[in-house]
N, C-alpha and C. Protein backbone atom coordinates (compact mmCIF):
# COMPACT_ATOMS: atom_id res chain seq x y z
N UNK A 1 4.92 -66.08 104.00
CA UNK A 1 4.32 -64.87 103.47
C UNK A 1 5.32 -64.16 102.58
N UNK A 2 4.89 -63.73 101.68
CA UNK A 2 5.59 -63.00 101.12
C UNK A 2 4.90 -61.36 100.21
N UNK A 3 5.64 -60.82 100.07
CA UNK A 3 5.36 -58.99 99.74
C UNK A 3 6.25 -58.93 98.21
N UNK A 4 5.13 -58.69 97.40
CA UNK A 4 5.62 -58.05 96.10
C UNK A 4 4.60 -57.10 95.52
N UNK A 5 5.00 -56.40 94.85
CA UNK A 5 4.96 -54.95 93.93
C UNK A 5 3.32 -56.08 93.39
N UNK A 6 2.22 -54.96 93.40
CA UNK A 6 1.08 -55.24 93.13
C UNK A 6 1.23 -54.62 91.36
N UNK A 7 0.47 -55.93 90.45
CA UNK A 7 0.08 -55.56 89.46
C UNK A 7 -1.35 -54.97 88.61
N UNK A 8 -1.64 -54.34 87.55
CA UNK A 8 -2.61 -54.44 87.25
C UNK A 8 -3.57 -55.73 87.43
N UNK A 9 -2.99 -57.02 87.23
CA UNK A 9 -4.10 -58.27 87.00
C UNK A 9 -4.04 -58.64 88.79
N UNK A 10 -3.72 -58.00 89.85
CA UNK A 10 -3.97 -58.17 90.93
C UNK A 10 -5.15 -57.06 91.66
N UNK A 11 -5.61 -56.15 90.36
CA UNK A 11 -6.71 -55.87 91.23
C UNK A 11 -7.75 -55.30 91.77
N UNK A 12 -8.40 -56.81 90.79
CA UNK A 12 -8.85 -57.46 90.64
C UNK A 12 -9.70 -58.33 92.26
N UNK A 13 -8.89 -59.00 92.36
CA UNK A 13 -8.77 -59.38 93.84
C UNK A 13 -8.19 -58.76 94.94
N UNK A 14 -7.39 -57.50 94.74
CA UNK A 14 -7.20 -56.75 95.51
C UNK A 14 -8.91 -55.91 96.37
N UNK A 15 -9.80 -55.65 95.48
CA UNK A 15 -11.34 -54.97 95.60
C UNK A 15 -12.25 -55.78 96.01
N UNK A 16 -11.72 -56.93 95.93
CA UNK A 16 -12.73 -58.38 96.24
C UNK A 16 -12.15 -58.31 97.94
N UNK A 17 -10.60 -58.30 98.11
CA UNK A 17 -10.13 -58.13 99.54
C UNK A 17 -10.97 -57.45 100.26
N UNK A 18 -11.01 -56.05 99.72
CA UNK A 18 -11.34 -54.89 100.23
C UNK A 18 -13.07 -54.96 101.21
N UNK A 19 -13.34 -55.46 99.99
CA UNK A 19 -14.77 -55.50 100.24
C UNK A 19 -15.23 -56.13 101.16
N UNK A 20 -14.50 -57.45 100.99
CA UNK A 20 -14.58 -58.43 102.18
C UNK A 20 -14.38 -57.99 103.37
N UNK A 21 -13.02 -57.34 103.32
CA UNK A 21 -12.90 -57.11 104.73
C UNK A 21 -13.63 -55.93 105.66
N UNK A 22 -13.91 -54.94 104.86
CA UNK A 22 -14.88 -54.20 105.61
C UNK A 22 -16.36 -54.61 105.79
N UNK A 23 -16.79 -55.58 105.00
CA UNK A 23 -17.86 -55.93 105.53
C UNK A 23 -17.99 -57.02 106.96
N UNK A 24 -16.89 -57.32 106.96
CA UNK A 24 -16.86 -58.78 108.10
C UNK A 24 -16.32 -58.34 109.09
N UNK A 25 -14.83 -56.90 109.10
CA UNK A 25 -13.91 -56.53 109.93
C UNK A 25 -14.34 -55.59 110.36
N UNK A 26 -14.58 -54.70 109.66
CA UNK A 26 -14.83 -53.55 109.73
C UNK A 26 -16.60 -53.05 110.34
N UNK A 27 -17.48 -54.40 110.14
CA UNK A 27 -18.39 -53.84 110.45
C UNK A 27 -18.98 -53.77 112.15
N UNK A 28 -18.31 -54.32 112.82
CA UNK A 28 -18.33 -54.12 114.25
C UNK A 28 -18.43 -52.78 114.84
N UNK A 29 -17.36 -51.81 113.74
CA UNK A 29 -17.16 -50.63 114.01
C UNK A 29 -18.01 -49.44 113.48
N UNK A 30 -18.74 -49.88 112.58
CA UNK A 30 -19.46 -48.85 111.57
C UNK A 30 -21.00 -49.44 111.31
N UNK A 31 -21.66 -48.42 111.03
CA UNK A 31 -23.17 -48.86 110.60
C UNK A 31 -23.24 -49.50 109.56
N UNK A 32 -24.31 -50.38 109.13
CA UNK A 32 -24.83 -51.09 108.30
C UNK A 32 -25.08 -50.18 107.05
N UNK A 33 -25.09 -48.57 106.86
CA UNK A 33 -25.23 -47.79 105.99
C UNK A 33 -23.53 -46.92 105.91
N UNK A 34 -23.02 -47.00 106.77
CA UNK A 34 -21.70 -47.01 106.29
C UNK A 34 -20.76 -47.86 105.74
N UNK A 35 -21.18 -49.33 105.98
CA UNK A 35 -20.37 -50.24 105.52
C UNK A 35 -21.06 -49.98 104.06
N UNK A 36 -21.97 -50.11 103.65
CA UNK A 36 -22.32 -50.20 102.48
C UNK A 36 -21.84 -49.26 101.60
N UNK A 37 -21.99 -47.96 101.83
CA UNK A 37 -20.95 -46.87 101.15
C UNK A 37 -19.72 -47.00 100.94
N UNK A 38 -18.92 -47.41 101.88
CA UNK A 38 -17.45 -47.72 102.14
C UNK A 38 -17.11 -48.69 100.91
N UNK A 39 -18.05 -49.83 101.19
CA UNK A 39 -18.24 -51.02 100.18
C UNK A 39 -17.86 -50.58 98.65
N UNK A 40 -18.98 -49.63 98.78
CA UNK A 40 -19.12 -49.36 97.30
C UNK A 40 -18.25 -49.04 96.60
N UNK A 41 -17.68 -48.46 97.11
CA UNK A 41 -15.93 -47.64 96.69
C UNK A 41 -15.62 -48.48 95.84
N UNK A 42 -15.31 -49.78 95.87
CA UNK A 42 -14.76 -50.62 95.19
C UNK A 42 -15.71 -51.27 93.93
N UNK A 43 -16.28 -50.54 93.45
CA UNK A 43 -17.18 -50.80 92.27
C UNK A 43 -16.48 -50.24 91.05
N UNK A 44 -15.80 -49.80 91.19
CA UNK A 44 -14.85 -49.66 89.57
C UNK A 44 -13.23 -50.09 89.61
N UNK A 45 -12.98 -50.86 88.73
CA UNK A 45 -11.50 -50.85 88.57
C UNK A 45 -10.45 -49.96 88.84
N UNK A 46 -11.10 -48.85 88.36
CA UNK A 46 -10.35 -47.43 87.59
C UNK A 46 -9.80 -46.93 88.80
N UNK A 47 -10.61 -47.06 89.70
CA UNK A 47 -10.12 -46.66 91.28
C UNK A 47 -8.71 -46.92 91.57
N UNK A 48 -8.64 -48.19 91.13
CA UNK A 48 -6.86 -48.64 91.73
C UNK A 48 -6.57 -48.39 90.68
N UNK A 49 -6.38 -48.18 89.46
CA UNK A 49 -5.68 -47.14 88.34
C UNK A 49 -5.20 -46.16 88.19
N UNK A 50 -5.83 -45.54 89.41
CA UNK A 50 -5.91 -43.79 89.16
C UNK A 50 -4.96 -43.46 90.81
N UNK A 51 -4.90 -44.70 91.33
CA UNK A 51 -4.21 -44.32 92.87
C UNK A 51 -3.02 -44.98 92.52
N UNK A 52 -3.14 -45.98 91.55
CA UNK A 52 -1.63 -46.44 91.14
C UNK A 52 -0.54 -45.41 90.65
N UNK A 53 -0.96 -44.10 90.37
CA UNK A 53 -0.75 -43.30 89.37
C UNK A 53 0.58 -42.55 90.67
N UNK A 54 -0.05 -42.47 91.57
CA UNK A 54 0.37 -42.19 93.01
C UNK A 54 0.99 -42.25 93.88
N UNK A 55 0.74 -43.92 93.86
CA UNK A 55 0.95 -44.47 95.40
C UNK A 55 1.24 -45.73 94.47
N UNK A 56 2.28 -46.71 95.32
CA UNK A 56 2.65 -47.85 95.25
C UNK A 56 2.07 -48.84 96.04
N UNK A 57 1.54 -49.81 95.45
CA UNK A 57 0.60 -51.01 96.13
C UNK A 57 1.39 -52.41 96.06
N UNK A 58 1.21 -53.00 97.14
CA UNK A 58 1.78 -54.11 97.19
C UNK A 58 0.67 -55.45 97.92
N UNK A 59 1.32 -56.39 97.74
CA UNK A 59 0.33 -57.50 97.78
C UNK A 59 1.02 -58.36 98.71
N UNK A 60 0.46 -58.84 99.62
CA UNK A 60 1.54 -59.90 100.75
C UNK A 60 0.25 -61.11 100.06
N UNK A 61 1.09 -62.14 99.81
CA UNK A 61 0.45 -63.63 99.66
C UNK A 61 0.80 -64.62 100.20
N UNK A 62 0.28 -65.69 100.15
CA UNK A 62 0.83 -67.02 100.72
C UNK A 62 1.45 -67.84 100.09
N UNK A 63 3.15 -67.69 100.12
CA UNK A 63 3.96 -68.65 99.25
C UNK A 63 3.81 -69.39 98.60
N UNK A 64 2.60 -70.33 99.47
CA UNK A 64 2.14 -72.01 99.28
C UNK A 64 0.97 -71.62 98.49
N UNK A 65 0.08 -70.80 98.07
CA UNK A 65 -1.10 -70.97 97.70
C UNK A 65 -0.99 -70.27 96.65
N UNK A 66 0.00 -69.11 96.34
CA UNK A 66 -0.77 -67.74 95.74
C UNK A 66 -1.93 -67.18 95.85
N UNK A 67 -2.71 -67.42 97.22
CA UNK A 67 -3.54 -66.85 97.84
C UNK A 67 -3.30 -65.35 98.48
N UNK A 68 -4.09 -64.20 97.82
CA UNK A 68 -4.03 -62.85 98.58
C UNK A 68 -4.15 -63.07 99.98
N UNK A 69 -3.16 -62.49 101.01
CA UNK A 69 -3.98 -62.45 102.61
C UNK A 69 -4.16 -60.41 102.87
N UNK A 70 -3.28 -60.06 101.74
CA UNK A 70 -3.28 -58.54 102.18
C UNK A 70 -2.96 -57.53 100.96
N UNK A 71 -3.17 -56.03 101.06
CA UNK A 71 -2.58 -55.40 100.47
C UNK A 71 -2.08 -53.83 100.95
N UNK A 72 -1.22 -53.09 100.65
CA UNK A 72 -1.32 -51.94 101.03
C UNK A 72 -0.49 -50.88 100.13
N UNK A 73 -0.51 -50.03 100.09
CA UNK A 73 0.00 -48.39 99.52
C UNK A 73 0.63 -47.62 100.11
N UNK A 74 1.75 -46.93 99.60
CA UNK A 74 2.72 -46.01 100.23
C UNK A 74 2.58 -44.60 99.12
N UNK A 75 2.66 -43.63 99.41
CA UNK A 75 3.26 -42.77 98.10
C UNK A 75 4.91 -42.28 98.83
N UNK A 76 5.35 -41.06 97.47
CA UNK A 76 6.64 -40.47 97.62
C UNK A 76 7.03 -39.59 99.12
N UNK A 77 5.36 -39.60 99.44
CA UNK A 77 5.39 -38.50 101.01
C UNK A 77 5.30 -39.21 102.09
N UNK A 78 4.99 -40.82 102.02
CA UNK A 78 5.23 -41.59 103.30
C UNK A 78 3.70 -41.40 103.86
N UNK A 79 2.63 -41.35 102.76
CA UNK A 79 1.76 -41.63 102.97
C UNK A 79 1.18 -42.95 103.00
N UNK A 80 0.25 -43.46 103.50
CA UNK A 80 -0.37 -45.26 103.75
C UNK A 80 -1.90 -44.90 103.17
N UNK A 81 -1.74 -45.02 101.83
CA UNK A 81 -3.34 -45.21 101.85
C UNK A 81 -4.58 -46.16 101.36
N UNK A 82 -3.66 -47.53 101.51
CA UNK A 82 -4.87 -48.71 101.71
C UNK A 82 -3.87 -49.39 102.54
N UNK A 83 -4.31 -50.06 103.46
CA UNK A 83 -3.85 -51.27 104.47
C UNK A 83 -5.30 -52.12 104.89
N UNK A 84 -5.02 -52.96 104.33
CA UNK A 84 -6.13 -54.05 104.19
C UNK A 84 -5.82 -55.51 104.27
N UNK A 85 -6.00 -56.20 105.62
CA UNK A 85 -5.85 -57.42 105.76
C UNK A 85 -6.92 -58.29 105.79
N UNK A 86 -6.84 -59.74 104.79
CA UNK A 86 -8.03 -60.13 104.75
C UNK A 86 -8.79 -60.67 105.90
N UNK A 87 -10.21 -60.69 105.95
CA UNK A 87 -10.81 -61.29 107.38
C UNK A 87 -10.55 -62.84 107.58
N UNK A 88 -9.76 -63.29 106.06
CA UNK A 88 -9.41 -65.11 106.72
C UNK A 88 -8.10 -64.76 106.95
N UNK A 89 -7.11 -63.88 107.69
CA UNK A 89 -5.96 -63.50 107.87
C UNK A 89 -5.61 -62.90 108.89
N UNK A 90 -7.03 -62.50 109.41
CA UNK A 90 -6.40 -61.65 110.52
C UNK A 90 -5.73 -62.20 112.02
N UNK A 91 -4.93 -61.74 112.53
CA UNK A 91 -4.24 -61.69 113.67
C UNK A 91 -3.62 -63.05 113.43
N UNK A 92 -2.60 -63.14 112.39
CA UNK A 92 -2.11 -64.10 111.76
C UNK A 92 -0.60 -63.96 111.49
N UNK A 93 -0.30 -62.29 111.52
CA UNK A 93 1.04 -61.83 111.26
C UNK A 93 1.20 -61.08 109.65
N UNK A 94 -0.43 -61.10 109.00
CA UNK A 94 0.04 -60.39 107.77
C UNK A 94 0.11 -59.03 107.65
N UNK A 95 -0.39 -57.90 108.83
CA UNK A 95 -0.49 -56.91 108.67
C UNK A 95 0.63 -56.61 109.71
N UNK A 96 0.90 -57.31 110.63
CA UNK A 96 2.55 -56.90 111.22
C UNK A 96 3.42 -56.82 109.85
N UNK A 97 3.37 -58.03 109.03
CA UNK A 97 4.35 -57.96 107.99
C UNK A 97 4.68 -57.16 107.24
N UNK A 98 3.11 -56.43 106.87
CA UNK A 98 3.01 -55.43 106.16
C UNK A 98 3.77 -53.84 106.46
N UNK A 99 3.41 -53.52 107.88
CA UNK A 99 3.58 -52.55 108.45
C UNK A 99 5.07 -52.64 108.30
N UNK A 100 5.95 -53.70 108.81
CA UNK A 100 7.07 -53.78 108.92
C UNK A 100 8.10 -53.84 107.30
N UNK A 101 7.09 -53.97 106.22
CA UNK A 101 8.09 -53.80 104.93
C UNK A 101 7.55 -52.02 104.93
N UNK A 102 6.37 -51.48 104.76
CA UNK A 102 6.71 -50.51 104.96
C UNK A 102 7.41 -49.08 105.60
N UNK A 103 7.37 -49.84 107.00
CA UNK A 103 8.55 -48.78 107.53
C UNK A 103 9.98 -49.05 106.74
N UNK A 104 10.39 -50.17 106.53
CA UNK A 104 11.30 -50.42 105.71
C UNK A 104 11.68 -49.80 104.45
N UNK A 105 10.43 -49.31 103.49
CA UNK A 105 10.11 -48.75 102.40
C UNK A 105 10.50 -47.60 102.92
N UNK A 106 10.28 -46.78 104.29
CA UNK A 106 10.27 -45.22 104.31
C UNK A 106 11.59 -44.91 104.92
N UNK A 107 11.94 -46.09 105.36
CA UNK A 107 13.74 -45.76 105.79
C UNK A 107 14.69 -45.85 104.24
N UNK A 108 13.96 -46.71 103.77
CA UNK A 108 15.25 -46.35 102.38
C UNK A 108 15.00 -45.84 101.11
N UNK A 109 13.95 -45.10 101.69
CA UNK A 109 13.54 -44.19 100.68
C UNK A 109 13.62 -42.79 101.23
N UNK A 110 14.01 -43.06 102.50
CA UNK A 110 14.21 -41.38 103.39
C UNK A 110 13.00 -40.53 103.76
N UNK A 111 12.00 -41.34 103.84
CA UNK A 111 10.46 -40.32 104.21
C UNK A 111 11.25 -40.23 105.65
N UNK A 112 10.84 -39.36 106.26
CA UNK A 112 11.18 -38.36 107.58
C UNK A 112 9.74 -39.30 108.25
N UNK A 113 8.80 -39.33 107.84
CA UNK A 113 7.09 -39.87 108.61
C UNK A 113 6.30 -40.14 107.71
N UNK A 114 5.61 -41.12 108.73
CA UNK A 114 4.45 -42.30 107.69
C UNK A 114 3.67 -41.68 108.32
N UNK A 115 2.56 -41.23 107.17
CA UNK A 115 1.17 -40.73 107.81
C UNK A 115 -0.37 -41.78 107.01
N UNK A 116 -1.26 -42.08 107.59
CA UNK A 116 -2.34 -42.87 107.12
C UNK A 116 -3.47 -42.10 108.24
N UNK A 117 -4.98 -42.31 107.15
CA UNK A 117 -6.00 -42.04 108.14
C UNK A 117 -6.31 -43.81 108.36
N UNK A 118 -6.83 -43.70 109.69
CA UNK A 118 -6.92 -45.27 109.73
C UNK A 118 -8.63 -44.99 110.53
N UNK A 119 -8.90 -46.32 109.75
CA UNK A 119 -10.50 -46.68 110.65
C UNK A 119 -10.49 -46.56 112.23
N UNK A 120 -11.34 -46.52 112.89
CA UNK A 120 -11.73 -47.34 114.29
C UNK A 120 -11.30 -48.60 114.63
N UNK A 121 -11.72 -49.18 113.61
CA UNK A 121 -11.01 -50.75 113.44
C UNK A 121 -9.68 -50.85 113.59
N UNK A 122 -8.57 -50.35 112.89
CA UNK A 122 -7.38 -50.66 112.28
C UNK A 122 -6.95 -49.91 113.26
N UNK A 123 -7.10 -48.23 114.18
CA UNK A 123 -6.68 -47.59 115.30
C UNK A 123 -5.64 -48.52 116.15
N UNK A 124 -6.15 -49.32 117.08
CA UNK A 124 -5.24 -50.07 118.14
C UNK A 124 -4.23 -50.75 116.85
N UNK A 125 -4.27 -51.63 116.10
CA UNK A 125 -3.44 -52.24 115.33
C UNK A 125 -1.96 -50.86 115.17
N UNK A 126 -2.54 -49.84 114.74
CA UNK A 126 -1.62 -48.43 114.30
C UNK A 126 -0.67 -48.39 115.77
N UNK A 127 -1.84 -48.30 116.72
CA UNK A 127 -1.00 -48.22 117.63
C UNK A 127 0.13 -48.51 118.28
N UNK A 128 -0.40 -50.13 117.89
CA UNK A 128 0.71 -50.91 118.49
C UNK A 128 2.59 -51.03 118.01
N UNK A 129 2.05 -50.17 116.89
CA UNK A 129 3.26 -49.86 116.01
C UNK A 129 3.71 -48.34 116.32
N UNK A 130 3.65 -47.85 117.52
CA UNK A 130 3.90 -46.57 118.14
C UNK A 130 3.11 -45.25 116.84
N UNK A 131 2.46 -45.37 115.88
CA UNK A 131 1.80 -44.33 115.42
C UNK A 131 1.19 -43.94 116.38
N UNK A 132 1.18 -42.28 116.05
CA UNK A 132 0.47 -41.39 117.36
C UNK A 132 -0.84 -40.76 116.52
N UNK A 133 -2.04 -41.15 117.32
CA UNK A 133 -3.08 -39.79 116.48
C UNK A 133 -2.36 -38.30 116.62
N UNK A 134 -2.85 -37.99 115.59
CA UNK A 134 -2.36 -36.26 115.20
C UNK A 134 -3.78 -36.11 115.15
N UNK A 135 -4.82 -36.54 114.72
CA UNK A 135 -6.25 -35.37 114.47
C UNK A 135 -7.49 -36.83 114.59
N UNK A 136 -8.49 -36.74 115.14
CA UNK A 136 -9.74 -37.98 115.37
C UNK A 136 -10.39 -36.97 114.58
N UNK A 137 -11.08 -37.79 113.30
CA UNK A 137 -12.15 -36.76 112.35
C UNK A 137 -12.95 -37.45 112.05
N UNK A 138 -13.71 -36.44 111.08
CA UNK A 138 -15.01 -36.81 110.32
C UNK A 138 -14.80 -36.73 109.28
N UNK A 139 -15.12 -38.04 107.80
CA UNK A 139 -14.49 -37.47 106.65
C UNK A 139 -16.14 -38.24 106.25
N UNK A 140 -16.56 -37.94 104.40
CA UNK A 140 -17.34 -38.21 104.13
C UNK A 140 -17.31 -39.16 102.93
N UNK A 141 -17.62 -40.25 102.66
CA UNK A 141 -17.59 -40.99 101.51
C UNK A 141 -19.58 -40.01 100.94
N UNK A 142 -19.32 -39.13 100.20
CA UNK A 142 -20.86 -38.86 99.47
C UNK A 142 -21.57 -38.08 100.79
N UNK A 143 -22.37 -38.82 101.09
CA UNK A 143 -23.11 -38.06 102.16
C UNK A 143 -23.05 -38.65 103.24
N UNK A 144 -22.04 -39.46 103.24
CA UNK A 144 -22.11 -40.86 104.71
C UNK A 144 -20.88 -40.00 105.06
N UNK A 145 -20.87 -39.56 106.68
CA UNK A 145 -19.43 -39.30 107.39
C UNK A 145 -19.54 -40.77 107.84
N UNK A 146 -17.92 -40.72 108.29
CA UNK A 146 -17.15 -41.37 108.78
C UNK A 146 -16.23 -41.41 109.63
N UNK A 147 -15.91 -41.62 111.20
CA UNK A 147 -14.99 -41.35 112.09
C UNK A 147 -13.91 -42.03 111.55
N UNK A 148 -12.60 -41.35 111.65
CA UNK A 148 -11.66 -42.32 111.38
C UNK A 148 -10.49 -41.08 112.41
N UNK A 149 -9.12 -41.63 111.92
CA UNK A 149 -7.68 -41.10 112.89
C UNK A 149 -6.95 -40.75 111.68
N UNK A 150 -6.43 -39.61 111.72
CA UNK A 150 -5.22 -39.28 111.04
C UNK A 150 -3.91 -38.89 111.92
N UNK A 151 -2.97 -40.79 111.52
CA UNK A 151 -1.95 -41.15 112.51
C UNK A 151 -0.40 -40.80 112.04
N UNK A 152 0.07 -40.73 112.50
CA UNK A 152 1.85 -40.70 112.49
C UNK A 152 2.35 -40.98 112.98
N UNK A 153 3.86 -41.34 112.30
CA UNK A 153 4.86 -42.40 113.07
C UNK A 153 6.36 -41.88 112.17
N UNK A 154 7.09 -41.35 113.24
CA UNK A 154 8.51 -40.68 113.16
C UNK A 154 9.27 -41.77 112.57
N UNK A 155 9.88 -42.11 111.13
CA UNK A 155 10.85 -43.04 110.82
C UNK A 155 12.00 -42.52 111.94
N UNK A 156 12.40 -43.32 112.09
CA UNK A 156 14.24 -42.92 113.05
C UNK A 156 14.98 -43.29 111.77
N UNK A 157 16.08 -42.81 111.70
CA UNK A 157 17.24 -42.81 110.69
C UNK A 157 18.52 -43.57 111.63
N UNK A 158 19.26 -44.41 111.43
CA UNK A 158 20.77 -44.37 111.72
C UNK A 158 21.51 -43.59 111.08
């Protein structure tokens, strides 16, 4: 596996990830009219254009293939706001990997705490990486709410 700096021509297939995975991963956890909203999100390019602007995205692939298995986002505040592992990937080690270059990212970049809202789905995964819920909410894509966690996790410094 490997983790590099996401480009414009990645994504592309970064939204194709996306999509995928909340419809296959994600939908255990959410209605058939929430997945579809959620879905939708990813109907314009411009989307990851305008968060690139932001936040730094990265792409974990498969050495051997140049096959996407993941992607995710950090900004300057030690925020997480896409973590997305694909559904032919999961519980495979790509979103440990992930998690683990980004704490990496927030120790040497000096964020004090990583904060992400995370699905239902993705919750225990957060967990297991000692993030603590700070707030269980309701947010709305349009007119569809959505339960999700807004989590944190104390970088330690040496």
């Amino acid at each position: 596996m490997e983790i590099r700096q996401a480009t414009p021509s990645d994504h592309k297939n970064m939204l194709a990830l996306f999509v995928k995975t909340v419809r296959l991963v994600n939908a255990k956890d959410y209605s058939p009219r929430q997945i579809d909203k959620w879905a939708s999100t990813a109907n314009d390019l411009s989307v990851l254009e305008k968060l690139s602007k932001d936040h730094e995205f990265y792409v974990c692939e498969d050495e051997n293939e140049d096959e996407l298995m993941g992607f995710c986002s950090i900004n300057s505040k030690g925020f997480i706001h896409s973590f997305f592992v694909s559904s032919d990937f999961q519980r495979k080690g790509v979103g440990t990997t992930m998690i683990s270059f980004i704490i990496k990212y927030g120790l040497l970049h000096k964020i004090g705490e990583l904060e992400a809202e995370v699905s239902v789905t993705a919750k225990p995964f957060f967990e297991k990486f000692r993030f603590i819920v700070e707030t269980p909410q309701i947010i709305s894509i349009g007119e569809v709410p959505f339960r999700n966690f807004r989590m944190k996790y104390a970088l330690e410094r040496s």
